[in-house]
N, C-alpha and C. Protein backbone atom coordinates (compact mmCIF):
# COMPACT_ATOMS: atom_id res chain seq x y z
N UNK A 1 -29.31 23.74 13.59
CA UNK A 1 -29.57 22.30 13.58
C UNK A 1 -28.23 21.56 13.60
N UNK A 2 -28.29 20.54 14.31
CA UNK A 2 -26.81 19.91 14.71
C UNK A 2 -26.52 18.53 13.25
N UNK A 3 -25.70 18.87 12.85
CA UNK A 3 -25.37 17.71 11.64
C UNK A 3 -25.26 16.31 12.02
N UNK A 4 -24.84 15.46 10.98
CA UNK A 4 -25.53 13.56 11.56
C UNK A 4 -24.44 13.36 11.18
N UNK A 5 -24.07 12.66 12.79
CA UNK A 5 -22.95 11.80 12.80
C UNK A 5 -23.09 10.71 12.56
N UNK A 6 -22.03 10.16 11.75
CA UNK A 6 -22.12 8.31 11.07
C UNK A 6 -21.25 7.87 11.88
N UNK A 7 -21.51 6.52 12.33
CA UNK A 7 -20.94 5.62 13.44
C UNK A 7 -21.23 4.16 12.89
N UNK A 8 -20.42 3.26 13.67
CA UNK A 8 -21.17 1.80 12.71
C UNK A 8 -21.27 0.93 14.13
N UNK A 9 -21.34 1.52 15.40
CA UNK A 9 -21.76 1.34 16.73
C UNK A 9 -23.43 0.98 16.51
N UNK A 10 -24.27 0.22 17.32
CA UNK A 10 -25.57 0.01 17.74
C UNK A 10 -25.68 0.91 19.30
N UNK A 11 -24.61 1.36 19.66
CA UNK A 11 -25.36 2.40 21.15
C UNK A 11 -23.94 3.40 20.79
N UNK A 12 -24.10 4.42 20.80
CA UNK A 12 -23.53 5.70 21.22
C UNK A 12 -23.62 6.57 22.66
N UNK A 13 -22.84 6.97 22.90
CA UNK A 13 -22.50 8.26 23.98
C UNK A 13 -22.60 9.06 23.80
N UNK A 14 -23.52 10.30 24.52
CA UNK A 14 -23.01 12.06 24.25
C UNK A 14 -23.43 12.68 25.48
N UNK A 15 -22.70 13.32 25.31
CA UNK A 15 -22.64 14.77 26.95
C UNK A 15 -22.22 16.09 26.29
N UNK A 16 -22.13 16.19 25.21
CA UNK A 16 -21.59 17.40 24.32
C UNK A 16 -20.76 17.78 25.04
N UNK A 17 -19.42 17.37 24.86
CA UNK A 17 -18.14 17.94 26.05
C UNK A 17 -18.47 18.15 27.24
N UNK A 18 -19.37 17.34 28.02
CA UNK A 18 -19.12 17.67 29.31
C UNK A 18 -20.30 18.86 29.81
N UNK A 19 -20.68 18.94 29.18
CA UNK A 19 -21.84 20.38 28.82
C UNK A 19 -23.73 19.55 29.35
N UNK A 20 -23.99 18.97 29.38
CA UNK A 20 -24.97 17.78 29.77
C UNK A 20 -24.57 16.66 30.06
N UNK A 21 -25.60 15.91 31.15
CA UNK A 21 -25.36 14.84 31.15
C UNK A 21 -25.02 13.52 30.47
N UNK A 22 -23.99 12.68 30.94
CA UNK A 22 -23.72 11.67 29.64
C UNK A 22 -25.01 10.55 29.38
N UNK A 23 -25.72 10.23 28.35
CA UNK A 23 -26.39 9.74 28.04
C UNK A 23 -26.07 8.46 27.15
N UNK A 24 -26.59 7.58 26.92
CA UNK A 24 -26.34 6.52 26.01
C UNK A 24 -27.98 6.63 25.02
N UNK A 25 -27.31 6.31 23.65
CA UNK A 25 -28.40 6.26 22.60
C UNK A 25 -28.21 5.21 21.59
N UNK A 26 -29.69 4.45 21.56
CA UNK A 26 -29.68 3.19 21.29
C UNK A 26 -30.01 3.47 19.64
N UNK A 27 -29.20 3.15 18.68
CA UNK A 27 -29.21 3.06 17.51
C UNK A 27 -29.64 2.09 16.37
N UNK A 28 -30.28 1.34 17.09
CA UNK A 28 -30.63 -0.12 16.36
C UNK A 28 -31.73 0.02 15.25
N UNK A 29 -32.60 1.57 15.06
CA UNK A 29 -33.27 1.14 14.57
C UNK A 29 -32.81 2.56 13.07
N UNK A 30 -31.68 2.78 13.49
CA UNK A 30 -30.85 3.23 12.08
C UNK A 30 -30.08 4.60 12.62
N UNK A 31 -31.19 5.60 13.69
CA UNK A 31 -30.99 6.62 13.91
C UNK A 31 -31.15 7.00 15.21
N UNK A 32 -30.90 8.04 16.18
CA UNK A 32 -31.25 8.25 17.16
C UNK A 32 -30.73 9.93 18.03
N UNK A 33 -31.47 10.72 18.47
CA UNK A 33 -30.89 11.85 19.00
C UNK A 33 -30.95 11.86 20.24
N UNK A 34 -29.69 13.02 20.70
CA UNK A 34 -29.57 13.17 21.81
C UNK A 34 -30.73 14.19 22.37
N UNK A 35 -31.48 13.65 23.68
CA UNK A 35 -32.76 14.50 24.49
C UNK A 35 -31.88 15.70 24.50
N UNK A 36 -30.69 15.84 25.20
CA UNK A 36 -30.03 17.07 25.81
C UNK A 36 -30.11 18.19 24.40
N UNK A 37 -29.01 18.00 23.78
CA UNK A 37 -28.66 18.98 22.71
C UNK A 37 -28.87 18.84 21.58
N UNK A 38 -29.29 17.82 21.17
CA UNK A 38 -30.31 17.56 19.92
C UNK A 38 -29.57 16.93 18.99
N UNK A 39 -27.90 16.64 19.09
CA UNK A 39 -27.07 15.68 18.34
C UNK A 39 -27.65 14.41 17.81
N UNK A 40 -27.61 14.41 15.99
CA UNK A 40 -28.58 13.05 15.56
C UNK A 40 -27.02 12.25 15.44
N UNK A 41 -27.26 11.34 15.31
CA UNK A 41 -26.52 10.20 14.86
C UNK A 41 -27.34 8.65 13.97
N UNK A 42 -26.39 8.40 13.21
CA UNK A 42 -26.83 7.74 12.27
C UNK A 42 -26.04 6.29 12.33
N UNK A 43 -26.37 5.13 12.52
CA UNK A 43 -25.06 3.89 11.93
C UNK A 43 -25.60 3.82 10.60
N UNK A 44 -23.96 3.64 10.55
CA UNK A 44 -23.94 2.86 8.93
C UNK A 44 -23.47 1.58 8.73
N UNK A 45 -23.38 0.66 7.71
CA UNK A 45 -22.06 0.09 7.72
C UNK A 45 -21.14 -0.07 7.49
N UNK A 46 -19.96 -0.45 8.30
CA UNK A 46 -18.85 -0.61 8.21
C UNK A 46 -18.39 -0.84 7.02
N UNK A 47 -17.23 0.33 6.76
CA UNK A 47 -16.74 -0.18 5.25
C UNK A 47 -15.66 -0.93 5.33
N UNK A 48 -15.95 -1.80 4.00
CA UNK A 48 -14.88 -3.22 4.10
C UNK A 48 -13.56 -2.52 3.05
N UNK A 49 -12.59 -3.28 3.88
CA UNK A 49 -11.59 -3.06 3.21
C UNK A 49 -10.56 -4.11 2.36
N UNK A 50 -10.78 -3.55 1.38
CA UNK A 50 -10.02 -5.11 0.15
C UNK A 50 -8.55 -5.56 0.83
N UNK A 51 -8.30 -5.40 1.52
CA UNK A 51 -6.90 -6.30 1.80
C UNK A 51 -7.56 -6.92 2.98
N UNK A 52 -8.83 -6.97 3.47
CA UNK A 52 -9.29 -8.07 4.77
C UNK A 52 -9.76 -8.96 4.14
N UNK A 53 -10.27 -9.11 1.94
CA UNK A 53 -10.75 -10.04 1.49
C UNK A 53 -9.74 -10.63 0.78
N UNK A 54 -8.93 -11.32 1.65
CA UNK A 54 -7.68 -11.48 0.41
C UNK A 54 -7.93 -13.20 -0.12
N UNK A 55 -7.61 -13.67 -1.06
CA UNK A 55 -7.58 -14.71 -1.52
C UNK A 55 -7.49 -15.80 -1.04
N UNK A 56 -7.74 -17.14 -0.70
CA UNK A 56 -7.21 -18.09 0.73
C UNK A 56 -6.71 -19.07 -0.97
């Protein structure tokens, strides 16, 4: 079974190196696998980083 990749993308790419065709997978509704090789992928969100909340 292929492990879940975290992304913080709404569409992903996979062709598993070139190995299948490149496909696009629409992630909007949290999760989504690839038809070809069975790669899940997951978004998450983006983690924030304390020096982008800096004080004004």
């Amino acid at each position: 079974m292929a492990s879940e990749i975290k992304v913080t993308e709404d569409v992903v790419s996979c062709s598993d190196n070139g190995q299948h065709p490149l496909v696009y997978i629409n992630l909007k509704s949290g999760r989504g696998q690839c038809q070809y090789c069975g790669q899940v992928f997951v978004r998450v969100e983006p983690e924030s980083n304390p020096e982008d909340q800096q004080a004004a």
